[in-house]
PDB file of N, CA and C in Angstrom:
ATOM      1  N   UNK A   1     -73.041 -65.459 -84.637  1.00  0.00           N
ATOM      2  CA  UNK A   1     -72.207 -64.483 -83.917  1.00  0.00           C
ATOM      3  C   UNK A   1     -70.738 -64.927 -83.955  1.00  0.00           C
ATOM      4  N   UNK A   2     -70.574 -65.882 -83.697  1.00  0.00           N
ATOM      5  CA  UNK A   2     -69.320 -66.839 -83.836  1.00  0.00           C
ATOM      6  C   UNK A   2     -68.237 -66.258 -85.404  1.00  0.00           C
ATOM      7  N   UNK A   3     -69.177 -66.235 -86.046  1.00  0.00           N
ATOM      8  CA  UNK A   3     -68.733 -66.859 -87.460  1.00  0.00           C
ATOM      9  C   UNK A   3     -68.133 -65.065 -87.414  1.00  0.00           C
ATOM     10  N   UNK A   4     -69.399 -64.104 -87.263  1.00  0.00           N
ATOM     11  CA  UNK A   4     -68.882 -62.451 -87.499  1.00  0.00           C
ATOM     12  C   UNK A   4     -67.640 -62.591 -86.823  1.00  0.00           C
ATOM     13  N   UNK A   5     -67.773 -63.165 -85.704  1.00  0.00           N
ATOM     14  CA  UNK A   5     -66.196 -62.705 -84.756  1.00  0.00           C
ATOM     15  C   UNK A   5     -64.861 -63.643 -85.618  1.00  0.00           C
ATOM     16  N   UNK A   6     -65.237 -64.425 -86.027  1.00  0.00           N
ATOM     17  CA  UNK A   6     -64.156 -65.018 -87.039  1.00  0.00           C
ATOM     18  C   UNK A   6     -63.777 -63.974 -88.492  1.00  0.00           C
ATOM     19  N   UNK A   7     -64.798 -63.799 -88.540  1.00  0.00           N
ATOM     20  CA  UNK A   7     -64.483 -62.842 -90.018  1.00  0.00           C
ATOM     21  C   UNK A   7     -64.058 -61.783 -89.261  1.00  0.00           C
ATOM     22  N   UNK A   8     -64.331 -60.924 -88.452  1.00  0.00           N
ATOM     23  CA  UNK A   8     -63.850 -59.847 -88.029  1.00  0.00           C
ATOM     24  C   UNK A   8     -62.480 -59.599 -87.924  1.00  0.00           C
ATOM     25  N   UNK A   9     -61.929 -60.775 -87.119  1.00  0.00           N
ATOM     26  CA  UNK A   9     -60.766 -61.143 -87.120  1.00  0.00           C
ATOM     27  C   UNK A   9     -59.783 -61.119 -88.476  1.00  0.00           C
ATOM     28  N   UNK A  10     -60.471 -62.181 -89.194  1.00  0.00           N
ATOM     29  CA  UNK A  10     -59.610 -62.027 -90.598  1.00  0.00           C
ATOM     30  C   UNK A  10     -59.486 -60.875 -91.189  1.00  0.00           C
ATOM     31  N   UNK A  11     -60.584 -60.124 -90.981  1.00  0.00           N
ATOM     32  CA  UNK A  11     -60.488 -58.591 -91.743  1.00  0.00           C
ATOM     33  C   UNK A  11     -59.180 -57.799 -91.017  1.00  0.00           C
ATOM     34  N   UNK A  12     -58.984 -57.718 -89.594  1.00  0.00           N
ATOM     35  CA  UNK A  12     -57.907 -57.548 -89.014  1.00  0.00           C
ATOM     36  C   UNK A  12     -56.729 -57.896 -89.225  1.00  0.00           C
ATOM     37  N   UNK A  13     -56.696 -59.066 -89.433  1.00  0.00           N
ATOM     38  CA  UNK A  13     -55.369 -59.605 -90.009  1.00  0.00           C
ATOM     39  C   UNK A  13     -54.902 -59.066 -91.340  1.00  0.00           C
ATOM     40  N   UNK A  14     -55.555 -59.195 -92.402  1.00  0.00           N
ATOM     41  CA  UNK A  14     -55.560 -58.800 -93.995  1.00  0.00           C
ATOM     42  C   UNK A  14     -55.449 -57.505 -93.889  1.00  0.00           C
ATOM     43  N   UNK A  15     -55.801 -56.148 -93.446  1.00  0.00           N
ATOM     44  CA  UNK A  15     -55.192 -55.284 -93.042  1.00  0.00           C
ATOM     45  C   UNK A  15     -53.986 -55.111 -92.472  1.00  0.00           C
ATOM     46  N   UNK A  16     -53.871 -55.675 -91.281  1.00  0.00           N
ATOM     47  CA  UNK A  16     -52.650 -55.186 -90.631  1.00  0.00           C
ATOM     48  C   UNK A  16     -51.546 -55.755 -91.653  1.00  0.00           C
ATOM     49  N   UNK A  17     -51.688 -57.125 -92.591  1.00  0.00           N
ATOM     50  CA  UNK A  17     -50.616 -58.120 -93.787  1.00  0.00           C
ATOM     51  C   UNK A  17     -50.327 -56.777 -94.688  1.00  0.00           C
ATOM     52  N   UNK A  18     -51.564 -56.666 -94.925  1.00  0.00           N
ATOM     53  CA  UNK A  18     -51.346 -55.086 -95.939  1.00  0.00           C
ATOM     54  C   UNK A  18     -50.914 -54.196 -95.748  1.00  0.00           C
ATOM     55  N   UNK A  19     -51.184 -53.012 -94.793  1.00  0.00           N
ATOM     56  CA  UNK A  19     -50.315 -52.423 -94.261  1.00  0.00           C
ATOM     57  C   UNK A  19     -48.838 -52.525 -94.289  1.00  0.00           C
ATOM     58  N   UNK A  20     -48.281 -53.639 -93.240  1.00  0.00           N
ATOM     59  CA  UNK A  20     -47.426 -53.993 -93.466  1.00  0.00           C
ATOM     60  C   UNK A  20     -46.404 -53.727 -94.647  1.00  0.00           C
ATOM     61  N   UNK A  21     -47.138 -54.785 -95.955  1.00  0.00           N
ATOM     62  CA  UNK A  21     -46.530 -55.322 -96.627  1.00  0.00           C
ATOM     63  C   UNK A  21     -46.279 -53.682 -97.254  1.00  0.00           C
ATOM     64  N   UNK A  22     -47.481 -52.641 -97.491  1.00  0.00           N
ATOM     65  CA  UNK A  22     -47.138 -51.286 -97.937  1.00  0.00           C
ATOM     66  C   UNK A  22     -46.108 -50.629 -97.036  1.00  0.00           C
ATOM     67  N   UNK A  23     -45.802 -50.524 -96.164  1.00  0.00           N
ATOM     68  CA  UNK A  23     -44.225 -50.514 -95.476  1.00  0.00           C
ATOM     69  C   UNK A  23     -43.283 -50.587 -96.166  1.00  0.00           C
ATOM     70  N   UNK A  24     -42.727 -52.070 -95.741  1.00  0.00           N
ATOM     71  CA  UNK A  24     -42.208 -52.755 -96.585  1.00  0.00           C
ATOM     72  C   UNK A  24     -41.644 -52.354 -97.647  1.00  0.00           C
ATOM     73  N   UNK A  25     -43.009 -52.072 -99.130  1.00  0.00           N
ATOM     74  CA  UNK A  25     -42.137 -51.926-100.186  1.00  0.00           C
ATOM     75  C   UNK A  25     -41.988 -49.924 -99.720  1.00  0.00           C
ATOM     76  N   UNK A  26     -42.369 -49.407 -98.894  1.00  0.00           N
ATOM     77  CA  UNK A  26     -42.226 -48.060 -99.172  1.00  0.00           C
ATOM     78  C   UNK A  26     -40.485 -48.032 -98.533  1.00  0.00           C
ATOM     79  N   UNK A  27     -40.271 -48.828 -97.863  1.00  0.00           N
ATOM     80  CA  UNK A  27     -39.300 -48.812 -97.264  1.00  0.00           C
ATOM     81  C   UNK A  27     -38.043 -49.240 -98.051  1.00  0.00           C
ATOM     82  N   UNK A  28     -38.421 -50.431 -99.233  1.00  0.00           N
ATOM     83  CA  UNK A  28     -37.093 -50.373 -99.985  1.00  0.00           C
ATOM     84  C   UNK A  28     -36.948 -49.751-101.344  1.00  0.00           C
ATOM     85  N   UNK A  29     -38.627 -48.972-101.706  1.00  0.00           N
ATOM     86  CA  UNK A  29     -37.974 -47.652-102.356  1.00  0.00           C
ATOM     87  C   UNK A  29     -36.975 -46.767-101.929  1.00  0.00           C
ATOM     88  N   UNK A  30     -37.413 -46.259-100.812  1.00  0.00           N
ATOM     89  CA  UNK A  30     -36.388 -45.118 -99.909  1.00  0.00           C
ATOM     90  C   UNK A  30     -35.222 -46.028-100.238  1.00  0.00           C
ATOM     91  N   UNK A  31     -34.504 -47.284-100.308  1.00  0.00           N
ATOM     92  CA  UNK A  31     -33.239 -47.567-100.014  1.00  0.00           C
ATOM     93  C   UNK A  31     -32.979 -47.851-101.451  1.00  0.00           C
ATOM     94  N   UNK A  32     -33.472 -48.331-102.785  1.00  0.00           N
ATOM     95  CA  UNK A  32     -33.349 -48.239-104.125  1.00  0.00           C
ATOM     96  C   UNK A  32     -32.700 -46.399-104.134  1.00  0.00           C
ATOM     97  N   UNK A  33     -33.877 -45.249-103.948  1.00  0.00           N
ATOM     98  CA  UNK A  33     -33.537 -44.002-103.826  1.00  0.00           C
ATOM     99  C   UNK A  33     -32.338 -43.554-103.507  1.00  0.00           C
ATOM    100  N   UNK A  34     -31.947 -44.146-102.328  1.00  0.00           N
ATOM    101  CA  UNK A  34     -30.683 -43.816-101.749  1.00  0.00           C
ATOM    102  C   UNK A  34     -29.821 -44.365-102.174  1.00  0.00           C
ATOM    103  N   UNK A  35     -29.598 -45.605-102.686  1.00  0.00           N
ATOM    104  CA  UNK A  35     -28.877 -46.085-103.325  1.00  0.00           C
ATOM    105  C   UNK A  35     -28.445 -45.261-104.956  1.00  0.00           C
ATOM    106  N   UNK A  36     -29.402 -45.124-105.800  1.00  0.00           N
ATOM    107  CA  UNK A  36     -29.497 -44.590-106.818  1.00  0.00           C
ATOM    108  C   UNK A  36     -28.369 -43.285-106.756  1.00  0.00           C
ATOM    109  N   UNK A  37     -28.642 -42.036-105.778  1.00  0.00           N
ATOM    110  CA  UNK A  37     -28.063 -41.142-105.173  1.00  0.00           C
ATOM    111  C   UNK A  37     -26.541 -41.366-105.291  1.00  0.00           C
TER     112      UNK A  37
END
């Protein structure tokens, strides 16, 4: 039970990193874009 609640966790984390990180680059397209402009 231990171990699921550890992995569970990591799965949480590695998502939310991901997420993130898809932010991120969506965010300095828009400013490449605008820049480009």
């Amino acid at each position: 039970i231990f171990g699921w609640l550890i992995l569970g966790e990591e799965i949480q984390v590695r998502s939310i990193v991901g997420s993130a990180l898809i932010l991120v680059g969506v965010y300095l397209v828009n400013l490449q874009a605008r820049r480009r402009r």
